[in-house]
Protein backbone atom coordinates (compact mmCIF):
# COMPACT_ATOMS: atom_id res chain seq x y z
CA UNK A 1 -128.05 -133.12 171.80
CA UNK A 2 -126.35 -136.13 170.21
CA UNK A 3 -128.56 -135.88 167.34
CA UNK A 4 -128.10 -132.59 167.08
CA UNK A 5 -124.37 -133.10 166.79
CA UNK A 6 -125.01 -136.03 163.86
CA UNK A 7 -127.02 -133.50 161.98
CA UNK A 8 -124.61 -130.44 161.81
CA UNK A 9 -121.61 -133.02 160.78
CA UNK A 10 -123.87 -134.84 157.84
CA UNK A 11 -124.04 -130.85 156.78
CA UNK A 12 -120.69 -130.11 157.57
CA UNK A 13 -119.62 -132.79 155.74
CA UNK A 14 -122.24 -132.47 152.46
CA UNK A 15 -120.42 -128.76 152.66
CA UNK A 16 -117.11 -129.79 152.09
CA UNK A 17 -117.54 -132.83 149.58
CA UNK A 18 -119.46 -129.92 147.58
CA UNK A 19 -117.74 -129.41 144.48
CA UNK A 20 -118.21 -126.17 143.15
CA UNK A 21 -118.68 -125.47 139.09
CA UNK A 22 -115.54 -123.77 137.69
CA UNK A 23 -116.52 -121.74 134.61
CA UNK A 24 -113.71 -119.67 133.12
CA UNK A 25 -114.64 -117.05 130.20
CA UNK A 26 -113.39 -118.31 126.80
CA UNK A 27 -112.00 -114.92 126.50
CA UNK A 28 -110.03 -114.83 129.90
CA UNK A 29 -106.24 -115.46 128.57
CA UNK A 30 -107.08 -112.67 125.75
CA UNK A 31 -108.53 -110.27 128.69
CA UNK A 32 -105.47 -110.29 130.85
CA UNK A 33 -103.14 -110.77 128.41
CA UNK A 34 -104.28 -107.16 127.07
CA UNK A 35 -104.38 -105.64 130.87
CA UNK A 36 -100.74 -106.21 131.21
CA UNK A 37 -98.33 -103.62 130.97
CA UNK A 38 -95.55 -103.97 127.75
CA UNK A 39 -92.31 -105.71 128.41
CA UNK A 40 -89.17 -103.26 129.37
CA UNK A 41 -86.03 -104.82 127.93
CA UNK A 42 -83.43 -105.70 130.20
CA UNK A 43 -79.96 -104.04 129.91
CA UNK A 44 -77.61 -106.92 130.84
CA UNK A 45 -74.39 -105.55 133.21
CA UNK A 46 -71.47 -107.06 134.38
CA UNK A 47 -70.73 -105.06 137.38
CA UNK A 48 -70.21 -107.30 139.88
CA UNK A 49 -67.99 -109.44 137.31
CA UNK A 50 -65.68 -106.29 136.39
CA UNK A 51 -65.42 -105.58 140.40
CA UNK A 52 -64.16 -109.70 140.72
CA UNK A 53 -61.55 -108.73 137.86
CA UNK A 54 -60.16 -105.77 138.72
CA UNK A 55 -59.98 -107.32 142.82
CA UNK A 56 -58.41 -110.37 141.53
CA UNK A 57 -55.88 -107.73 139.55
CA UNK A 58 -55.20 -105.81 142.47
CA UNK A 59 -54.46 -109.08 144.59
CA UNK A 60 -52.40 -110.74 142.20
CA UNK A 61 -50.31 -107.19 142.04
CA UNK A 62 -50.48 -107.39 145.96
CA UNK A 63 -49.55 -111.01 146.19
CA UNK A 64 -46.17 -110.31 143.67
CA UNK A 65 -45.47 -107.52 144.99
CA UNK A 66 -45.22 -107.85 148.87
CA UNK A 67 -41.95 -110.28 148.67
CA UNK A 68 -40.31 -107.75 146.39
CA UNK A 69 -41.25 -105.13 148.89
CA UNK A 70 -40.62 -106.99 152.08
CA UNK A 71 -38.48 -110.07 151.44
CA UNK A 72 -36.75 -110.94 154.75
CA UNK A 73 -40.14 -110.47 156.64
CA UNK A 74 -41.24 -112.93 153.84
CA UNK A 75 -39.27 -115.49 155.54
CA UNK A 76 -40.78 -116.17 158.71
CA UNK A 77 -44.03 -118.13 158.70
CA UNK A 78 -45.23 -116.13 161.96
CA UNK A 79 -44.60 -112.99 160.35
CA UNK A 80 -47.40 -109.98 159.43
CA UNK A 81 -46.14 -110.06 155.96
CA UNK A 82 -46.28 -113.13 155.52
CA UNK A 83 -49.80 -113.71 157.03
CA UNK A 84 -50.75 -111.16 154.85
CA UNK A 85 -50.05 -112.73 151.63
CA UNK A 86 -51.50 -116.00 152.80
CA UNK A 87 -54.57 -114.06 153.19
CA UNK A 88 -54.30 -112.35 149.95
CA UNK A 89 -53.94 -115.49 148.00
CA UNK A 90 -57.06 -116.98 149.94
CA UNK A 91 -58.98 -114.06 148.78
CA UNK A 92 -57.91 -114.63 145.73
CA UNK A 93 -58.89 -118.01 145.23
CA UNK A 94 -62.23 -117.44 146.79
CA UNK A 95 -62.94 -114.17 144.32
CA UNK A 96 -61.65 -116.68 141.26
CA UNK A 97 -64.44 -119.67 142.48
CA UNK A 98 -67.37 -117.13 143.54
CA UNK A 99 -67.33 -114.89 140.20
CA UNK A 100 -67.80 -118.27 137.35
CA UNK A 101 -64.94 -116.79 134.96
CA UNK A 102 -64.21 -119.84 133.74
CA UNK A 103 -67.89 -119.93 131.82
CA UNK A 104 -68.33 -117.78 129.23
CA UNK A 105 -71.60 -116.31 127.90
């Protein structure tokens, strides 16, 4: 059985050292370059960056005008108002790094 065993791993092995002969068409690249469909052009939006705007406008109209509209509450650190704008001028900051309007393209 042992010889058995030696002969089917010399084939196994004279298998897999078998390189096989790659032959592409000289025509290939031409061939599929015709099969593919033409090219849609791409309508470039700014959705997303007009939504950070106007959210960053609303904030900072939120942001100056909650102490106008509640200045004594303003006051006290522990405060709902105050929490509020705290939380308005993180959001702010956060929708001023995540939308890249300092680049310009």
């Amino acid at each position: 059985m042992n010889r058995k065993e030696d002969q089917f791993d010399a084939l196994l092995t004279a298998a897999l050292e078998h390189q096989p002969e790659i032959a592409v068409p000289a025509d290939f690249a031409a061939r599929i370059a015709a099969s593919l469909p033409a090219q849609r052009t791409v309508r470039v939006t700014h959705y997303g960056r007009a939504a950070a705007w106007l959210c960053m406008l609303l904030l900072i109209a939120g942001v100056a005008l909650l102490p106008i509209l509640r200045p004594v509450s303003m006051l006290t650190a522990g405060s709902g108002a105050f929490l509020l704008e705290i939380a308005f001028a993180l959001e702010l900051m956060l929708l001023f790094m995540l939308s890249d309007i300092w680049q310009t393209y």
